[in-house]
PDB file of N, CA and C in Angstrom:
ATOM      1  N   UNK A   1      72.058 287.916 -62.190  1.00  0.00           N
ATOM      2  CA  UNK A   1      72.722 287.027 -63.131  1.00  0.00           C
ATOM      3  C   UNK A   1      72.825 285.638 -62.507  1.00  0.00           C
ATOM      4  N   UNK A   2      72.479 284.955 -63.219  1.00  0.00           N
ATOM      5  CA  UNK A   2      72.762 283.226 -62.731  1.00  0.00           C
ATOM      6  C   UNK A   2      73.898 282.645 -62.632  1.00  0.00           C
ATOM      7  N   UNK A   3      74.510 281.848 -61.894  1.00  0.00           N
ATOM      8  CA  UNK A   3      75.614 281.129 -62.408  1.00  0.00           C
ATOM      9  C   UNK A   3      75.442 279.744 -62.470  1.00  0.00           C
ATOM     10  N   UNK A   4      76.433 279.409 -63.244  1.00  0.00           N
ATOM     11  CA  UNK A   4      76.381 277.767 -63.535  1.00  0.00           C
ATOM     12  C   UNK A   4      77.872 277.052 -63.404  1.00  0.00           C
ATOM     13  N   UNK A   5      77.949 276.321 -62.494  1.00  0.00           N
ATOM     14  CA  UNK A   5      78.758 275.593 -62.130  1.00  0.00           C
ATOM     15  C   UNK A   5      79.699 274.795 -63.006  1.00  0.00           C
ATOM     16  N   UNK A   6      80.692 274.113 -63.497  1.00  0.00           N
ATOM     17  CA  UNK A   6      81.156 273.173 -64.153  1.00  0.00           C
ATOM     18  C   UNK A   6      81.380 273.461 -65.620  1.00  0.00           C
ATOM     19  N   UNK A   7      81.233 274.742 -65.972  1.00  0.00           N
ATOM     20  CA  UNK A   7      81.091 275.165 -67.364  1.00  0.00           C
ATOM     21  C   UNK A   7      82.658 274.501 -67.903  1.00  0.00           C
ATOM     22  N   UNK A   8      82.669 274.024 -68.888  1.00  0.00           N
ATOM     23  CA  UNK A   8      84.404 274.013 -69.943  1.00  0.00           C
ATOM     24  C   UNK A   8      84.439 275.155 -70.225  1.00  0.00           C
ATOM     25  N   UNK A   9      85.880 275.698 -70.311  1.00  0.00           N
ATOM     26  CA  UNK A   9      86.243 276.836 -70.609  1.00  0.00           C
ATOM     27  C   UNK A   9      85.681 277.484 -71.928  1.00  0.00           C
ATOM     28  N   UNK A  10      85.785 276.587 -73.178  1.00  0.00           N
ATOM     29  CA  UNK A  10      84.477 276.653 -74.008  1.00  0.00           C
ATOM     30  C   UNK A  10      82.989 277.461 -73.672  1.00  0.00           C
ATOM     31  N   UNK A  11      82.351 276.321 -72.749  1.00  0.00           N
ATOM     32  CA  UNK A  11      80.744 276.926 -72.615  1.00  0.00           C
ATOM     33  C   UNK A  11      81.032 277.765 -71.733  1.00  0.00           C
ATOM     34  N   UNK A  12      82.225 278.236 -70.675  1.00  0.00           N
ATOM     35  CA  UNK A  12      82.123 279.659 -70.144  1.00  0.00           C
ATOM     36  C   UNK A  12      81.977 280.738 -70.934  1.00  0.00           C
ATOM     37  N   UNK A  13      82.760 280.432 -72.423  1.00  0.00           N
ATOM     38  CA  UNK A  13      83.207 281.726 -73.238  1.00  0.00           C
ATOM     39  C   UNK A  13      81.919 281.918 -73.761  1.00  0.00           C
ATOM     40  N   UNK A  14      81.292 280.846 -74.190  1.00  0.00           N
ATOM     41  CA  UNK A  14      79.660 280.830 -74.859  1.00  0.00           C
ATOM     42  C   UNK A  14      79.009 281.882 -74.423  1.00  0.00           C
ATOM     43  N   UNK A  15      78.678 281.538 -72.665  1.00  0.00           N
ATOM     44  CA  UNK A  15      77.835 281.892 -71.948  1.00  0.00           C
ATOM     45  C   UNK A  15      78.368 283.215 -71.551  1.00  0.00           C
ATOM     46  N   UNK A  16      79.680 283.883 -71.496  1.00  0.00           N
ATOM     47  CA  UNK A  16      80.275 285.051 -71.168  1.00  0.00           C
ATOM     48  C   UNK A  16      79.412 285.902 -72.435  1.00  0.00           C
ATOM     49  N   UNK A  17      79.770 285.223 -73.796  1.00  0.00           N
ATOM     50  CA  UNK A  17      78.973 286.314 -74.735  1.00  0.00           C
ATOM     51  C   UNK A  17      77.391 286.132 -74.977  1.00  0.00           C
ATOM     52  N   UNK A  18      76.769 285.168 -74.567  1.00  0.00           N
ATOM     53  CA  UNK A  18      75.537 285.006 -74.904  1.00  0.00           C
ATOM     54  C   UNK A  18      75.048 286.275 -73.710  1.00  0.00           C
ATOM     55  N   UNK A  19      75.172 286.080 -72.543  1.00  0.00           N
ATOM     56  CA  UNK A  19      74.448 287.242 -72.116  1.00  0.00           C
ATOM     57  C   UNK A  19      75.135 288.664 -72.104  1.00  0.00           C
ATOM     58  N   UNK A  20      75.764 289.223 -73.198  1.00  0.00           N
ATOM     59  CA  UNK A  20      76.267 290.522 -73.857  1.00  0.00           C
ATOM     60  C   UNK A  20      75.396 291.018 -75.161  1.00  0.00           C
ATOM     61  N   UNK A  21      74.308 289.592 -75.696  1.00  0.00           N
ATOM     62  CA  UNK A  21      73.397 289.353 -76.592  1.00  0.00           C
ATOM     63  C   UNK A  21      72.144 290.437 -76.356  1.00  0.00           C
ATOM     64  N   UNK A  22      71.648 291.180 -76.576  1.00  0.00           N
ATOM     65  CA  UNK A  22      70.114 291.849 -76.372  1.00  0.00           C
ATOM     66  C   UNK A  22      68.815 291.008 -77.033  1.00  0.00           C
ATOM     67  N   UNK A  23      69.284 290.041 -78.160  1.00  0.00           N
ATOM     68  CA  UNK A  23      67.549 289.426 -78.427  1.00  0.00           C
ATOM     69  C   UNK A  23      68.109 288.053 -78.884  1.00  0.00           C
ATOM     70  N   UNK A  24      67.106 287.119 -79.045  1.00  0.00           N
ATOM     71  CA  UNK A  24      66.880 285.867 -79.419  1.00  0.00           C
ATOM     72  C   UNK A  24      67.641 285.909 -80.841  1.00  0.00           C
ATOM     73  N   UNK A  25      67.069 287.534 -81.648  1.00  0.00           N
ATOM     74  CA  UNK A  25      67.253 286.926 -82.747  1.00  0.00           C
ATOM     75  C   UNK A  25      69.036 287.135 -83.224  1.00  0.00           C
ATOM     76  N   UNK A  26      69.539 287.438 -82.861  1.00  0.00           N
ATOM     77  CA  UNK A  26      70.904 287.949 -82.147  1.00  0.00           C
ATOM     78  C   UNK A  26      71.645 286.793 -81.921  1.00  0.00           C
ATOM     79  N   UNK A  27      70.999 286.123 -80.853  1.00  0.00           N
ATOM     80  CA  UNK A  27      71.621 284.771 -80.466  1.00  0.00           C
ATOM     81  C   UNK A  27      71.485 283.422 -81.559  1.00  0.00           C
ATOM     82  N   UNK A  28      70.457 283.333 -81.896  1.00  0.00           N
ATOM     83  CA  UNK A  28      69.836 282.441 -83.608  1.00  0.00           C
ATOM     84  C   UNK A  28      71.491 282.627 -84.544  1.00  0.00           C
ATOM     85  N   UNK A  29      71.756 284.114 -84.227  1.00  0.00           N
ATOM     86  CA  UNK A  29      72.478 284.239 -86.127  1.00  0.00           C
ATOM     87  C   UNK A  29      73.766 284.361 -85.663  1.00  0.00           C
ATOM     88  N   UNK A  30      73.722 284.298 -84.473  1.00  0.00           N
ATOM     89  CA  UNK A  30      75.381 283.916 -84.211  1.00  0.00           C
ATOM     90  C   UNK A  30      75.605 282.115 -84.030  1.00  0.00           C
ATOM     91  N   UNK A  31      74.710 281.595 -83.585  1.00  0.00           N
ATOM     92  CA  UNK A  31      75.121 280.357 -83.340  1.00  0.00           C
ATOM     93  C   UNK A  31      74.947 279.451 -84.818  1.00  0.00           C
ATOM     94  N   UNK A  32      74.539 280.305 -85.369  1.00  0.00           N
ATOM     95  CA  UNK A  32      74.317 279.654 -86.840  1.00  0.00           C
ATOM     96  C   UNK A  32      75.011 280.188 -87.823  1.00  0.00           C
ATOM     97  N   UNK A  33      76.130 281.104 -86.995  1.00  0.00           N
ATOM     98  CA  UNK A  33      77.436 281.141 -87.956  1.00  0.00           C
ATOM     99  C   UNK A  33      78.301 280.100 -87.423  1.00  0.00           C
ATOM    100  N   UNK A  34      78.900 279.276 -86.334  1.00  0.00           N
ATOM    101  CA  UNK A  34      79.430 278.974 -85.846  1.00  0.00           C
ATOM    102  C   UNK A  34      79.376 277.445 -86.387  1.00  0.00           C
ATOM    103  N   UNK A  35      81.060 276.858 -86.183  1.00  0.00           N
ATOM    104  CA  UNK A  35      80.873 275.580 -86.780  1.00  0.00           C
ATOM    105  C   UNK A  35      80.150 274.362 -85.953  1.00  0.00           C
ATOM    106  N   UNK A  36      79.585 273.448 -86.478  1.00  0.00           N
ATOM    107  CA  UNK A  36      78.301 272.620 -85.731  1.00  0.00           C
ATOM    108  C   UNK A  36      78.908 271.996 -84.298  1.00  0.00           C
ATOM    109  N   UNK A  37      80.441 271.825 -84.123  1.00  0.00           N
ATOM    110  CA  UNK A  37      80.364 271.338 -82.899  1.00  0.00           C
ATOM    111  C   UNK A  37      80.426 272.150 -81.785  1.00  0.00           C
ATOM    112  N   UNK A  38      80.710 273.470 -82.328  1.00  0.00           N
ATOM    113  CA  UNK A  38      80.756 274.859 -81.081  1.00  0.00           C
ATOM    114  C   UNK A  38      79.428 275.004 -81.500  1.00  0.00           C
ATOM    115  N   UNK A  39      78.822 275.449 -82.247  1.00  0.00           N
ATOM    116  CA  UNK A  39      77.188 275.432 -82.560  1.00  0.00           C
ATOM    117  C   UNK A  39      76.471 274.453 -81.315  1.00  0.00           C
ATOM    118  N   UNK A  40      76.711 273.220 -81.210  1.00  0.00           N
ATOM    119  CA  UNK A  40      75.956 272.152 -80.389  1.00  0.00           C
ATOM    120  C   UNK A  40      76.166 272.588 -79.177  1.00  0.00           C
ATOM    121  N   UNK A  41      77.274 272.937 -78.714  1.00  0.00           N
ATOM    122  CA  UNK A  41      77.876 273.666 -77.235  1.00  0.00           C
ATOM    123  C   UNK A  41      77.397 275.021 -76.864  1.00  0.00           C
ATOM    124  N   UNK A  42      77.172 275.426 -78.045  1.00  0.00           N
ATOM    125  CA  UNK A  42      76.627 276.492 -77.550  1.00  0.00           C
ATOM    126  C   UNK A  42      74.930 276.746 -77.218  1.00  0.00           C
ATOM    127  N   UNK A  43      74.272 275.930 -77.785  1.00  0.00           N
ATOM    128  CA  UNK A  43      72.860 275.133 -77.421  1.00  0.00           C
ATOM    129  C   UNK A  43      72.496 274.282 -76.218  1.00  0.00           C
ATOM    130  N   UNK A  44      73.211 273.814 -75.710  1.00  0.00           N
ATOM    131  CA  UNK A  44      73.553 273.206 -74.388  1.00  0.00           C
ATOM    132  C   UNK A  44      73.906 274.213 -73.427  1.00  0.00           C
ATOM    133  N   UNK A  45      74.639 275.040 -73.615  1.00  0.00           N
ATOM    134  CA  UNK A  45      74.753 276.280 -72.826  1.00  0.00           C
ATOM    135  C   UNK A  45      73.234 277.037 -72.902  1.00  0.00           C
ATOM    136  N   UNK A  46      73.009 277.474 -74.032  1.00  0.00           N
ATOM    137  CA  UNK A  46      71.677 278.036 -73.789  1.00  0.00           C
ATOM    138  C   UNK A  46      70.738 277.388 -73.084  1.00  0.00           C
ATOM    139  N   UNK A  47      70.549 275.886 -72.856  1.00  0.00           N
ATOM    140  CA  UNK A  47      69.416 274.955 -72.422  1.00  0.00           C
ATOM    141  C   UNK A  47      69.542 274.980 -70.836  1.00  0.00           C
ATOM    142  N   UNK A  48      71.177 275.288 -70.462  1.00  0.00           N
ATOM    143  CA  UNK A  48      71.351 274.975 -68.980  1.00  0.00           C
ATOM    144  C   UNK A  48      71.178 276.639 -68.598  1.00  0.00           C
ATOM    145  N   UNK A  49      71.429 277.592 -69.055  1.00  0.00           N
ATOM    146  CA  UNK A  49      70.970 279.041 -68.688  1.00  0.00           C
ATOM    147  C   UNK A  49      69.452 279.194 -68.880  1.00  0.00           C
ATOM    148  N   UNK A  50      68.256 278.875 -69.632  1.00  0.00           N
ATOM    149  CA  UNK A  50      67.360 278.960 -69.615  1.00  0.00           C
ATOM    150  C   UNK A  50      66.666 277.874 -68.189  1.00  0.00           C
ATOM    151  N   UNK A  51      66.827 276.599 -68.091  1.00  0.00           N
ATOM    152  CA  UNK A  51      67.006 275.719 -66.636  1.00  0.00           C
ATOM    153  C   UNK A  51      67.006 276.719 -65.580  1.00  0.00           C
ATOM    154  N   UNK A  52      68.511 276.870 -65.443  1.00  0.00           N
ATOM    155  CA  UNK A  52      68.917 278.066 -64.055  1.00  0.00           C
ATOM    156  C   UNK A  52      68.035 279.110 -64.374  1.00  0.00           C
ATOM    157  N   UNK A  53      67.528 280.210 -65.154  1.00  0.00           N
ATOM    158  CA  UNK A  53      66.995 280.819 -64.975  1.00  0.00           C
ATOM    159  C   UNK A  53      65.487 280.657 -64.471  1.00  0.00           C
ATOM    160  N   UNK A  54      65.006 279.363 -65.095  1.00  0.00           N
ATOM    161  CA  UNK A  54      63.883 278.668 -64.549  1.00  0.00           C
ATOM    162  C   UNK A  54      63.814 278.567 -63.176  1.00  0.00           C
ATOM    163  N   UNK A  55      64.692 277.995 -62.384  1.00  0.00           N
ATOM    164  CA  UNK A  55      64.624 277.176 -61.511  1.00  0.00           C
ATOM    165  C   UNK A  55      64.297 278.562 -60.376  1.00  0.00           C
ATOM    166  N   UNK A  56      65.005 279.790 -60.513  1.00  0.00           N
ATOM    167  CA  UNK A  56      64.806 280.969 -60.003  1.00  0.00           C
ATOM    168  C   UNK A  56      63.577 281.858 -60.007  1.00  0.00           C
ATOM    169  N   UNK A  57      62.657 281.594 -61.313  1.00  0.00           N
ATOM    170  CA  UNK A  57      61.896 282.683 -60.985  1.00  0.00           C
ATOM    171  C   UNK A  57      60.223 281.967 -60.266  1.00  0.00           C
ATOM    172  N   UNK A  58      59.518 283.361 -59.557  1.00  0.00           N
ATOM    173  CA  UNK A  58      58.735 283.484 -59.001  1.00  0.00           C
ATOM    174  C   UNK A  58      57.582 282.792 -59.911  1.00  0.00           C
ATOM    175  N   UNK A  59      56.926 281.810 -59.394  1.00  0.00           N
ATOM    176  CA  UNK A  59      55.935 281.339 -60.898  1.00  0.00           C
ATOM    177  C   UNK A  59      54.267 281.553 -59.931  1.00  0.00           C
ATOM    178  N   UNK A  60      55.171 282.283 -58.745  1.00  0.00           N
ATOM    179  CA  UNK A  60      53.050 282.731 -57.887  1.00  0.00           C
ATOM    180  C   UNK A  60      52.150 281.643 -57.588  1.00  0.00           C
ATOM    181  N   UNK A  61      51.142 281.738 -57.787  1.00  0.00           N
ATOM    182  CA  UNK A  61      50.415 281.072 -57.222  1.00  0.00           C
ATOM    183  C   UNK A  61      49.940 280.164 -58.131  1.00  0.00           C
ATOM    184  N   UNK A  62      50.484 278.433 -57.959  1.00  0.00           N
ATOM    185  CA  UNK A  62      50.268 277.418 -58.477  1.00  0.00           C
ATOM    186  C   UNK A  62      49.255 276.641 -58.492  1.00  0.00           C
ATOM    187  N   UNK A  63      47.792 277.272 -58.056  1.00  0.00           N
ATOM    188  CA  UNK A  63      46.801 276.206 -57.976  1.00  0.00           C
ATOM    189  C   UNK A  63      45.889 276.220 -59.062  1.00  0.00           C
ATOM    190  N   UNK A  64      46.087 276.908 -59.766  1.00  0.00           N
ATOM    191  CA  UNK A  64      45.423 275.945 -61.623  1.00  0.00           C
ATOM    192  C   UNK A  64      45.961 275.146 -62.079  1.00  0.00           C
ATOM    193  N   UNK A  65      47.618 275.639 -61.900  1.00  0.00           N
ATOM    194  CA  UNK A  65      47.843 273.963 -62.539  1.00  0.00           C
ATOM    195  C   UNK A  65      47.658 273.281 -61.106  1.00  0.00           C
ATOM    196  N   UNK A  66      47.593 272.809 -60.184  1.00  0.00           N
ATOM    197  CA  UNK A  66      47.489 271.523 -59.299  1.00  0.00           C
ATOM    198  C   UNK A  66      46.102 271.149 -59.518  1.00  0.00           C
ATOM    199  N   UNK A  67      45.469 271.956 -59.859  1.00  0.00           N
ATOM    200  CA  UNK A  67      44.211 271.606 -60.001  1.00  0.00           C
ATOM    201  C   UNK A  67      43.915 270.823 -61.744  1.00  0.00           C
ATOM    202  N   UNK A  68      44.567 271.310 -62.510  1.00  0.00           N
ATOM    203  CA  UNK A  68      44.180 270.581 -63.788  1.00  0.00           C
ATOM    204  C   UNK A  68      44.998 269.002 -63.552  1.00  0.00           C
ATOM    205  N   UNK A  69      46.288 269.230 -63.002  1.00  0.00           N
ATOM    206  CA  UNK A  69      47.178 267.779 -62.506  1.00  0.00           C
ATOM    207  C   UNK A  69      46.525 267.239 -61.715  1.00  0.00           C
ATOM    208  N   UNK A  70      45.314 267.464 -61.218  1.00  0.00           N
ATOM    209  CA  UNK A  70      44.588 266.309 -59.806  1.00  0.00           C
ATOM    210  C   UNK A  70      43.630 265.703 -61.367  1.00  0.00           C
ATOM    211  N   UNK A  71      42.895 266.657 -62.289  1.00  0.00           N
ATOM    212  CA  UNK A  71      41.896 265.965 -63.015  1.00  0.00           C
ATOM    213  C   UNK A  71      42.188 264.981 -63.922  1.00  0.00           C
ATOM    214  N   UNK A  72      43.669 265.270 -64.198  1.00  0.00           N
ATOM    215  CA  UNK A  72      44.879 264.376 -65.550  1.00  0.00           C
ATOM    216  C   UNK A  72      44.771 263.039 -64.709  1.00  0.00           C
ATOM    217  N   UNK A  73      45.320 263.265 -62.854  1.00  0.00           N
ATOM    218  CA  UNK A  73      45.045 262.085 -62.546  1.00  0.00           C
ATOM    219  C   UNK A  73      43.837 261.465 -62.251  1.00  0.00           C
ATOM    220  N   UNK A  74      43.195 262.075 -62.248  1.00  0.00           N
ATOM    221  CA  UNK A  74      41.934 261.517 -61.424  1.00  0.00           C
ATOM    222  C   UNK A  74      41.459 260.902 -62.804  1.00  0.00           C
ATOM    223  N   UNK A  75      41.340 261.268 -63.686  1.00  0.00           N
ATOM    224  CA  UNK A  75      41.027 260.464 -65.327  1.00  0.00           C
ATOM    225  C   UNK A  75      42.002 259.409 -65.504  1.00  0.00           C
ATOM    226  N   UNK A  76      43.197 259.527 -65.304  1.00  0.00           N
ATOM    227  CA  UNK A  76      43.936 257.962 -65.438  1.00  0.00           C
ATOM    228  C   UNK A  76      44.071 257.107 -64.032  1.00  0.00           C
ATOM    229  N   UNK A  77      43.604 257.543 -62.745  1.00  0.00           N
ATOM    230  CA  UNK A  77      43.633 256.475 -61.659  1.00  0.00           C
ATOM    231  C   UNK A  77      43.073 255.234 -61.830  1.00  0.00           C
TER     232      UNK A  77
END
């Protein structure tokens, strides 16, 4: 499980039930019951848990993309 630092007691509660969630589509129809300014908070929570979860996983062995990013530059140098 990830954690995230600085949450408002708000986006803690978000993020306490978002991962009690099992699918996307789960998470969609709850935040789209919710009124638009807990709605917006709770989208921001999702953006900084998807981030942290990013920032963690294993992405292997990176040399296709370094290699397509040398040709992006090598075409605009």
């Amino acid at each position: 499980m990830i954690r995230i630092d600085g949450l408002s007691p708000l986006q803690q509660e978000l993020a306490d039930r978002l991962w009690q969630m099992d699918d996307w589509e789960e998470i969609c129809a709850w935040v789209a019951a919710m009124p638009r300014s807990v709605a917006q908070q709770a989208w921001v929570v999702i953006q900084m848990m998807l981030s942290a979860e990013l920032d963690h996983m294993d992405l292997g062995d990176m040399e296709a993309a370094r290699e397509v990013i040398d040709r992006v530059r090598g075409n605009h140098a």
